[in-house]
PDB file of N, CA and C in Angstrom:
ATOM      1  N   UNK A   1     206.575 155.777  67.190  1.00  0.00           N
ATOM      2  CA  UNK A   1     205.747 156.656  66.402  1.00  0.00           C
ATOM      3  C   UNK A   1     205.831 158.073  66.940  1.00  0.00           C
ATOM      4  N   UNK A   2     205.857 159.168  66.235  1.00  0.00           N
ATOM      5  CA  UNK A   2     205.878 160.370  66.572  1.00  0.00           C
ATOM      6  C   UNK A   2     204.442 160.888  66.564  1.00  0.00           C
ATOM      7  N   UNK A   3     204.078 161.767  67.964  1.00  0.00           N
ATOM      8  CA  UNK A   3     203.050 161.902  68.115  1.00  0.00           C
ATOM      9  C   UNK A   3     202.575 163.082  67.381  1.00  0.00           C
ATOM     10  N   UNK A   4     203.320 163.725  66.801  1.00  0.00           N
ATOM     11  CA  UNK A   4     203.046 165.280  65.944  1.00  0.00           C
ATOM     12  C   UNK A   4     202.897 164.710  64.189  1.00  0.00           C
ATOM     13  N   UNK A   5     203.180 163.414  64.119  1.00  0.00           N
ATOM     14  CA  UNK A   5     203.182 163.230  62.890  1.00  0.00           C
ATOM     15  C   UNK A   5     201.684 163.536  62.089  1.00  0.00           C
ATOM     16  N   UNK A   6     201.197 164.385  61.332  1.00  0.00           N
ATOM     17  CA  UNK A   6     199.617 164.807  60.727  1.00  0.00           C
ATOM     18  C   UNK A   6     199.273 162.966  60.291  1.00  0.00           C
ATOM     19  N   UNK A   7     200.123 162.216  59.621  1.00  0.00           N
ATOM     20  CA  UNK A   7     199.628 161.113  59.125  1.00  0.00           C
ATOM     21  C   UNK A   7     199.072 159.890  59.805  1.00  0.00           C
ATOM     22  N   UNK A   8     199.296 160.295  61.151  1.00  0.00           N
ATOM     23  CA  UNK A   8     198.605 159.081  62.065  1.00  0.00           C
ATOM     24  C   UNK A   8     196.861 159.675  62.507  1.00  0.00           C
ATOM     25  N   UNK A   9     196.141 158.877  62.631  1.00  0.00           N
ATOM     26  CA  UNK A   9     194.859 159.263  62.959  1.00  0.00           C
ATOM     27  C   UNK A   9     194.738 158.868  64.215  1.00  0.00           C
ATOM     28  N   UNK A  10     194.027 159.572  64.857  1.00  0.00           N
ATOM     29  CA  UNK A  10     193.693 159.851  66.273  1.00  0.00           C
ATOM     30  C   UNK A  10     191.927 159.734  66.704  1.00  0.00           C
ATOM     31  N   UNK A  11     191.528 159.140  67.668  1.00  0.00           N
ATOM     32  CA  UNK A  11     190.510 159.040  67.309  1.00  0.00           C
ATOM     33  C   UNK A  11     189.942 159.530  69.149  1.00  0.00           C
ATOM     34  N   UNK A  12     189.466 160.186  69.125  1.00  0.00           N
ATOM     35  CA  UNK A  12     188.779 161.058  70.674  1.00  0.00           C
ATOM     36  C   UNK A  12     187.644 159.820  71.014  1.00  0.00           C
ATOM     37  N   UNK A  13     188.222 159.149  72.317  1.00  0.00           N
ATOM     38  CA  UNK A  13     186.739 157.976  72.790  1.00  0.00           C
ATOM     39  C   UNK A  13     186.079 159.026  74.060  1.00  0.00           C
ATOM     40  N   UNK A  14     184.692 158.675  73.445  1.00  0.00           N
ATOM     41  CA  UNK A  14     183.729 159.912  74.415  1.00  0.00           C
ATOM     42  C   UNK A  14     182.791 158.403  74.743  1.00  0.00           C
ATOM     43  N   UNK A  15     182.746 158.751  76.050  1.00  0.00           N
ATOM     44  CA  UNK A  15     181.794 158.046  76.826  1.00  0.00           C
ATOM     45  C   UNK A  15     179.997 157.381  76.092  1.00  0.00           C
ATOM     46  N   UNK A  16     179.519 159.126  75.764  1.00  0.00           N
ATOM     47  CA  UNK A  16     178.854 158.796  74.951  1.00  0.00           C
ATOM     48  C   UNK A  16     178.364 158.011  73.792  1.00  0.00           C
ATOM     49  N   UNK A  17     179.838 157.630  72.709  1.00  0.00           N
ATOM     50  CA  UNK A  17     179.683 157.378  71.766  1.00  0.00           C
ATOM     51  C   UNK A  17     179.522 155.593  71.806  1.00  0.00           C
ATOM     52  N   UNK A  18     179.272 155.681  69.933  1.00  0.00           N
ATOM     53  CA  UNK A  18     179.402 154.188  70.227  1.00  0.00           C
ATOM     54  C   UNK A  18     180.600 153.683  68.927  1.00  0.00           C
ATOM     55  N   UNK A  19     180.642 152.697  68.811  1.00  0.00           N
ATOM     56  CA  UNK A  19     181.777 152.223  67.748  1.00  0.00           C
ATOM     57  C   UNK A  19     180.770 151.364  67.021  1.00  0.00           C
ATOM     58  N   UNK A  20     180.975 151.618  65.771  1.00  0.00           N
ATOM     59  CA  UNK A  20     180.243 150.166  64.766  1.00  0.00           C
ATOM     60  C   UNK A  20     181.204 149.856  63.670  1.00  0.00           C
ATOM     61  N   UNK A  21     180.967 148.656  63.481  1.00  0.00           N
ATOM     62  CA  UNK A  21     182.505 147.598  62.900  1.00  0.00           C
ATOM     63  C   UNK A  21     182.324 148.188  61.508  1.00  0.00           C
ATOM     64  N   UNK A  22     183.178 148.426  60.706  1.00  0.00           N
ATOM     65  CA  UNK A  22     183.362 148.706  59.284  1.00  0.00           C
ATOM     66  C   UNK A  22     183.112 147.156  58.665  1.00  0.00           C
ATOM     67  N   UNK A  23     182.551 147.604  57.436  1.00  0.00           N
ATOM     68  CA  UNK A  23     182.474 146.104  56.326  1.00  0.00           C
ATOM     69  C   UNK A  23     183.604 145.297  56.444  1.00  0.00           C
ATOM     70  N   UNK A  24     184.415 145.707  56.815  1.00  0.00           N
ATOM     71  CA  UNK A  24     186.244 145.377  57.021  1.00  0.00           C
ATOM     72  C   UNK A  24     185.749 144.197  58.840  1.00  0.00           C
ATOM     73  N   UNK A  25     185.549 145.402  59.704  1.00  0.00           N
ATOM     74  CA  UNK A  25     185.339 144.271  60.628  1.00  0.00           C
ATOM     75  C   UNK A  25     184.497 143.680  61.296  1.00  0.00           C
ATOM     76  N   UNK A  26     183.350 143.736  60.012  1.00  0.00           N
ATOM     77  CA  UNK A  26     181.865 142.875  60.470  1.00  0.00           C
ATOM     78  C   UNK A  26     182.170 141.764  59.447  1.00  0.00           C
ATOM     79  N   UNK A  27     183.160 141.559  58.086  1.00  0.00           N
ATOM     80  CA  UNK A  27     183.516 140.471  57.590  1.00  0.00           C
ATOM     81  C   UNK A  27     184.367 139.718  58.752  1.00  0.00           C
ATOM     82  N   UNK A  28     185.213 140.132  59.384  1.00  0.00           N
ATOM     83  CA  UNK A  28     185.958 139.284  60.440  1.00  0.00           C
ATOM     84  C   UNK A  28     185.510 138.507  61.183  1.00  0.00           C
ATOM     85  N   UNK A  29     184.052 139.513  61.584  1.00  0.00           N
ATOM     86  CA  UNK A  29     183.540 138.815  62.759  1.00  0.00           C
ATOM     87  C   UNK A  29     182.672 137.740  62.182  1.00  0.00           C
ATOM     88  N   UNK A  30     182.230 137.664  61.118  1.00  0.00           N
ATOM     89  CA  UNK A  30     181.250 136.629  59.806  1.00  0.00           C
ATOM     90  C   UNK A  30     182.305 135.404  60.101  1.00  0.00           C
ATOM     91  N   UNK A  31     183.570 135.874  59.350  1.00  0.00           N
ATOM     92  CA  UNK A  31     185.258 134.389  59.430  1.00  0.00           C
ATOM     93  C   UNK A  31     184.713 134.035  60.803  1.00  0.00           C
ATOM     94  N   UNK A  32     185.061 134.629  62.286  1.00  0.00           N
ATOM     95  CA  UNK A  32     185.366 134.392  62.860  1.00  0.00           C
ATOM     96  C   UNK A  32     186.947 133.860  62.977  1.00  0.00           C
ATOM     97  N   UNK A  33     187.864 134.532  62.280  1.00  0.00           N
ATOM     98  CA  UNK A  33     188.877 134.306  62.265  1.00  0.00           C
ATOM     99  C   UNK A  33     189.378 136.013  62.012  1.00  0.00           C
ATOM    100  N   UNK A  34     191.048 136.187  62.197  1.00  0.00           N
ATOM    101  CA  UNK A  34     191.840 136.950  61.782  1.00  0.00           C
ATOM    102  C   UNK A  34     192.285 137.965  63.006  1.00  0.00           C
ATOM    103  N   UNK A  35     191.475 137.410  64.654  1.00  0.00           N
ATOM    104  CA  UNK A  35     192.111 138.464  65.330  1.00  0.00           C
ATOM    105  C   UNK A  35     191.880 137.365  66.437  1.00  0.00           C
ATOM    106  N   UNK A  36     192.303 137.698  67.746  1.00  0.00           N
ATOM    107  CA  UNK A  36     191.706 136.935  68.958  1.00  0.00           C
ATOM    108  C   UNK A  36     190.626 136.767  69.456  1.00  0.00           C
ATOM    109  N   UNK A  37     190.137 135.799  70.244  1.00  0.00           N
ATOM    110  CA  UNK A  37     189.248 135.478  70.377  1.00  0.00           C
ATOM    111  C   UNK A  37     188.087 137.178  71.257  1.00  0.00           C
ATOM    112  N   UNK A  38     188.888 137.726  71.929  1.00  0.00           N
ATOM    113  CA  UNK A  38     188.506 138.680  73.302  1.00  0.00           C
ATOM    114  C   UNK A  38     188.502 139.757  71.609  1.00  0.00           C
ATOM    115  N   UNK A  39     189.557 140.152  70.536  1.00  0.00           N
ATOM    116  CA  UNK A  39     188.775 140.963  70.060  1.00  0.00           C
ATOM    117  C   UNK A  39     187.964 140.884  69.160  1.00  0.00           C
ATOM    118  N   UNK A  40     187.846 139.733  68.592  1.00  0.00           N
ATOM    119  CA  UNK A  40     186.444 139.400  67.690  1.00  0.00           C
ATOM    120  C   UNK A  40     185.253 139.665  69.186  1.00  0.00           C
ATOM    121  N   UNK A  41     185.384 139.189  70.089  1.00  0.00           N
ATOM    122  CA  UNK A  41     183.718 139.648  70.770  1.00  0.00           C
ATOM    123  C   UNK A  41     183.947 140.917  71.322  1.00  0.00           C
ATOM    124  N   UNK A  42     185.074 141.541  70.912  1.00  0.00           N
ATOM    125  CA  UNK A  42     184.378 143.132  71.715  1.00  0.00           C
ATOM    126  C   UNK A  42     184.163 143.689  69.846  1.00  0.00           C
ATOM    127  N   UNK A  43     184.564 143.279  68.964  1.00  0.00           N
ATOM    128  CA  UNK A  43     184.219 143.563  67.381  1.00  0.00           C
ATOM    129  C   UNK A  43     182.519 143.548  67.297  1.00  0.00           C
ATOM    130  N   UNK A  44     181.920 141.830  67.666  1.00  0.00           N
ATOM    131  CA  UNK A  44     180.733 141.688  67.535  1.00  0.00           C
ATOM    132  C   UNK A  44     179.929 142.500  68.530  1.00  0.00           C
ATOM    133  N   UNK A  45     180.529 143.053  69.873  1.00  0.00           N
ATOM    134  CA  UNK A  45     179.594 143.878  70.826  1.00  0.00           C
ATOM    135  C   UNK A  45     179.561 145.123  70.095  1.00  0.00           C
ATOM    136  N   UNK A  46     180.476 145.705  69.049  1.00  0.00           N
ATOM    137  CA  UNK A  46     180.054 146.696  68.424  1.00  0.00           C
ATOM    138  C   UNK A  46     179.187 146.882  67.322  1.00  0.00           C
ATOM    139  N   UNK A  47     177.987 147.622  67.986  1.00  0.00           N
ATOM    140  CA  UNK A  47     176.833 148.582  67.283  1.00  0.00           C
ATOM    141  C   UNK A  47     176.472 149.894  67.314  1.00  0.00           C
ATOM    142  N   UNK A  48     175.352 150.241  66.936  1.00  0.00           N
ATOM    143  CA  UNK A  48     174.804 151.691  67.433  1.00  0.00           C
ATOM    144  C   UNK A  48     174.101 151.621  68.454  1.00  0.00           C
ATOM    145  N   UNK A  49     173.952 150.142  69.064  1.00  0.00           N
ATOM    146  CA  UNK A  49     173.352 150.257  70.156  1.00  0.00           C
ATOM    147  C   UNK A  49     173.731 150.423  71.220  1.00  0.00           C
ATOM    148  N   UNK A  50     175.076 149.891  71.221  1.00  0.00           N
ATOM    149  CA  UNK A  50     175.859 150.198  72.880  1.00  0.00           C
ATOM    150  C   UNK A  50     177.058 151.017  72.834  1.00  0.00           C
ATOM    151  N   UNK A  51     176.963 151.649  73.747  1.00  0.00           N
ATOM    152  CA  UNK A  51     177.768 153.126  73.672  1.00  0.00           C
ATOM    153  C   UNK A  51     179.021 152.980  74.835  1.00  0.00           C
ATOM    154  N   UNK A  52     180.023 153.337  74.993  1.00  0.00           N
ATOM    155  CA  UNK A  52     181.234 152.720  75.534  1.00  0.00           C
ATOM    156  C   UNK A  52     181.554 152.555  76.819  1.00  0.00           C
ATOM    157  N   UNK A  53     180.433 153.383  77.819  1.00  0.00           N
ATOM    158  CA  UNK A  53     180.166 152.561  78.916  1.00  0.00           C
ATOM    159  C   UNK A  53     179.551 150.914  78.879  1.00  0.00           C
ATOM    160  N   UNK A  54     178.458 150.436  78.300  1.00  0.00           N
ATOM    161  CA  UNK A  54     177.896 149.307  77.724  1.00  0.00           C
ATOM    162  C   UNK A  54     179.509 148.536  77.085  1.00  0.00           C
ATOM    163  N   UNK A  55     180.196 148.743  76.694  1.00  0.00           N
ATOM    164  CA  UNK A  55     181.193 147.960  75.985  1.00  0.00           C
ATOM    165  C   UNK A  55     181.778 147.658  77.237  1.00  0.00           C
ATOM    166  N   UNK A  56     182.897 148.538  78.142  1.00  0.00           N
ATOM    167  CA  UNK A  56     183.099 148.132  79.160  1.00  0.00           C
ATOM    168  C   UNK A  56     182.113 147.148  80.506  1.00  0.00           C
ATOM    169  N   UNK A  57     181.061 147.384  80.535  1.00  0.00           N
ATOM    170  CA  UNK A  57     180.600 146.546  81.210  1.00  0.00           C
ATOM    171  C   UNK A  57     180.460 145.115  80.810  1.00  0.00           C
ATOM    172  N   UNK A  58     180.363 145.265  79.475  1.00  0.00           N
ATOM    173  CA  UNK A  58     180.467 143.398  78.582  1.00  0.00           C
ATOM    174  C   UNK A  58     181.566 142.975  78.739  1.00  0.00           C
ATOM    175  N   UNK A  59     182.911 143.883  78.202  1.00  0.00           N
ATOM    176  CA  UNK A  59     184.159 143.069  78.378  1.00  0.00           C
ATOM    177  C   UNK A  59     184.930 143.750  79.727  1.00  0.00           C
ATOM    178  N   UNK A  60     184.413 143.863  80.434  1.00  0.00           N
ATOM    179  CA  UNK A  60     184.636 143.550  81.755  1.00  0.00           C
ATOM    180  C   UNK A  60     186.309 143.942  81.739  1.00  0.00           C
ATOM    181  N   UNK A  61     186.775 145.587  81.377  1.00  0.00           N
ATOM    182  CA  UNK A  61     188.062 145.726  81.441  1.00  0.00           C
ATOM    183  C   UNK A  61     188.100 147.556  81.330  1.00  0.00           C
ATOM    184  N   UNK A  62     189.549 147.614  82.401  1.00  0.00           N
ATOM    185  CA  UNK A  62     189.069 149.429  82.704  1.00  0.00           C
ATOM    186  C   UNK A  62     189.121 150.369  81.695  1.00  0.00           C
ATOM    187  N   UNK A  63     188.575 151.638  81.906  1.00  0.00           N
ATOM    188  CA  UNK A  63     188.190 152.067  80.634  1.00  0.00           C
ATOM    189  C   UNK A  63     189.463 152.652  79.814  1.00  0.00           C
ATOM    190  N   UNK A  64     190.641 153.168  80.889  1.00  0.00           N
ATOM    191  CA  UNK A  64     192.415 153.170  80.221  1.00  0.00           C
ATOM    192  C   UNK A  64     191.967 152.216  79.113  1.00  0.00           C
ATOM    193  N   UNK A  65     192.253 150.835  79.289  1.00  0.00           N
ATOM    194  CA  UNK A  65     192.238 150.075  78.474  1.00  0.00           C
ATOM    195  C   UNK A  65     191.475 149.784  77.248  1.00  0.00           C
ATOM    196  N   UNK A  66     189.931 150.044  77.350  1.00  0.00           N
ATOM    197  CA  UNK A  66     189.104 149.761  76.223  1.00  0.00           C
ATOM    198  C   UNK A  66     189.300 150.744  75.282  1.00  0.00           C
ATOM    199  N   UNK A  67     189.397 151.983  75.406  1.00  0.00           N
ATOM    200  CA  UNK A  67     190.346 153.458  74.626  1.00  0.00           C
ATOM    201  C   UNK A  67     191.235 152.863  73.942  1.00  0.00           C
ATOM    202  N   UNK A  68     192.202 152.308  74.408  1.00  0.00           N
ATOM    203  CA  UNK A  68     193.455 151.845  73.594  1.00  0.00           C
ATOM    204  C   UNK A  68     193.141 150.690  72.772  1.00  0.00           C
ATOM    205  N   UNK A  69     191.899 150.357  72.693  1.00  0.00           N
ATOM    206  CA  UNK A  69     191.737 148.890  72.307  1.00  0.00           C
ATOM    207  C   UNK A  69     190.934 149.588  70.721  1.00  0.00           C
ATOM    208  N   UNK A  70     189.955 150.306  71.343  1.00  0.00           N
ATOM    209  CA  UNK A  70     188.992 150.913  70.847  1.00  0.00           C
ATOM    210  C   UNK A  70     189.821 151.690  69.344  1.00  0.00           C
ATOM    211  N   UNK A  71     190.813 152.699  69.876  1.00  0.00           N
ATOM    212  CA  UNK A  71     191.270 153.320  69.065  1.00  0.00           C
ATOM    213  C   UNK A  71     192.069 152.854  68.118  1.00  0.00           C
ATOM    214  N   UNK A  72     192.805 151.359  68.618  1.00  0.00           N
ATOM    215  CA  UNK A  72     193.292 150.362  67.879  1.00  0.00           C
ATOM    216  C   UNK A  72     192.271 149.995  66.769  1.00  0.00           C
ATOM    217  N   UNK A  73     191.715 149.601  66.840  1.00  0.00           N
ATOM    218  CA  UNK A  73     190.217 148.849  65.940  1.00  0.00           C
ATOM    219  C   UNK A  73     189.935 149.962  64.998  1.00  0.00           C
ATOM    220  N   UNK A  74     189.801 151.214  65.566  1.00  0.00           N
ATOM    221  CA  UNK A  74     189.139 152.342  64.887  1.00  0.00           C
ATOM    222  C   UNK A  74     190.739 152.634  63.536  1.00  0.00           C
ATOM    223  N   UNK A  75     192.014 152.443  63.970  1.00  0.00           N
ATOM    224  CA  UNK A  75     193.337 153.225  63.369  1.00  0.00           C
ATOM    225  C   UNK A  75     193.455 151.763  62.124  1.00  0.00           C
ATOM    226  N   UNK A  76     192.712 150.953  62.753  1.00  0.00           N
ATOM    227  CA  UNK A  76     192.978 149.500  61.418  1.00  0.00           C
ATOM    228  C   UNK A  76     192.094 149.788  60.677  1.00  0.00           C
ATOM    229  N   UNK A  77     191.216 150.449  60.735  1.00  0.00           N
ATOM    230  CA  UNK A  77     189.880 150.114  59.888  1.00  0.00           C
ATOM    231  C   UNK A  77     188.420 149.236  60.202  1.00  0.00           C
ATOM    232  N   UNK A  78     188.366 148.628  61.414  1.00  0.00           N
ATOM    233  CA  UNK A  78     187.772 147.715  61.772  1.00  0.00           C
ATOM    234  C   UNK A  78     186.247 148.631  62.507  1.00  0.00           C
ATOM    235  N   UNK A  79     186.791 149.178  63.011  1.00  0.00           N
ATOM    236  CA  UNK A  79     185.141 150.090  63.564  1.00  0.00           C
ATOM    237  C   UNK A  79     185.263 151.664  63.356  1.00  0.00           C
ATOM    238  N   UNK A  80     184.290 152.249  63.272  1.00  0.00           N
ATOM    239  CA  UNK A  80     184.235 153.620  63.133  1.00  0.00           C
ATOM    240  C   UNK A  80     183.545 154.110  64.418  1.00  0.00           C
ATOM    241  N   UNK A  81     183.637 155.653  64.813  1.00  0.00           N
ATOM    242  CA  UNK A  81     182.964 156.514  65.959  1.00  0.00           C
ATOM    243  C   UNK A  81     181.649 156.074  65.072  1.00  0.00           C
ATOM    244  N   UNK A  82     180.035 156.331  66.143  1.00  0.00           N
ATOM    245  CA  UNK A  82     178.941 156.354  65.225  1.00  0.00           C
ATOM    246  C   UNK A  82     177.952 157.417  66.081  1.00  0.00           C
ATOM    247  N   UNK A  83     176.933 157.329  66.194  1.00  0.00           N
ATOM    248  CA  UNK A  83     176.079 157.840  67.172  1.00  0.00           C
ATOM    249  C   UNK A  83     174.910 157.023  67.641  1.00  0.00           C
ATOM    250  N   UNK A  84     174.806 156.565  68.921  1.00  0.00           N
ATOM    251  CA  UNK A  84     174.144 155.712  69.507  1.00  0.00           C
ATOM    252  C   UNK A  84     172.704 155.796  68.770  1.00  0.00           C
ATOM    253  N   UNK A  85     172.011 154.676  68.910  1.00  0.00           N
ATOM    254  CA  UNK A  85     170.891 154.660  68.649  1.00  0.00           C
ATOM    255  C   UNK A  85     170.252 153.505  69.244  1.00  0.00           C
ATOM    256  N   UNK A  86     170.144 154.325  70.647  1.00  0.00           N
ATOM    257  CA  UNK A  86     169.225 153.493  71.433  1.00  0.00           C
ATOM    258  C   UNK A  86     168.117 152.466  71.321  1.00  0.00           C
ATOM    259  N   UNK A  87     167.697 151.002  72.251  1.00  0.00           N
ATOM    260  CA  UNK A  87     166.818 150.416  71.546  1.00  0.00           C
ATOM    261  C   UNK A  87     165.726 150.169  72.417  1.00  0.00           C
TER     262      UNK A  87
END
């Protein structure tokens, strides 16, 4: 993939934020089918309630990694950036 290409979306993971699953991947997580097991539960850990430190501490993996995971999910359609809303 070319990284200058305008047609790829890019998505900035801020510490702060949180991810919440699109209708797209809160139906997945309903199947319980259509992805692996590790990303259907980091799918269902996404709300407005936990913000992406909270994600890493659930799935227990460094934050390099949850970015790439994160931004994956976000470039399919499956979660969007949101703004926390603490509980």
């Amino acid at each position: 993939m070319a990284q200058n290409d305008p047609s790829l979306k890019t998505h900035r993971i801020r510490a702060e934020r949180c991810y919440v699953r699109t209708v797209k991947g809160d139906d997945m997580v309903k199947r319980k089918e259509g992805a692996t097991p590790r990303t259907l539960r980091l799918l269902a850990l996404c709300d407005e309630s936990r913000i992406f430190s909270d994600l890493k501490t659930e799935m227990d993996m460094p934050s390099e990694d949850l970015e790439l995971w994160l931004a994956d999910l976000c470039n399919r359609g499956l979660l969007e950036p949101g703004v926390a809303r603490r509980k």
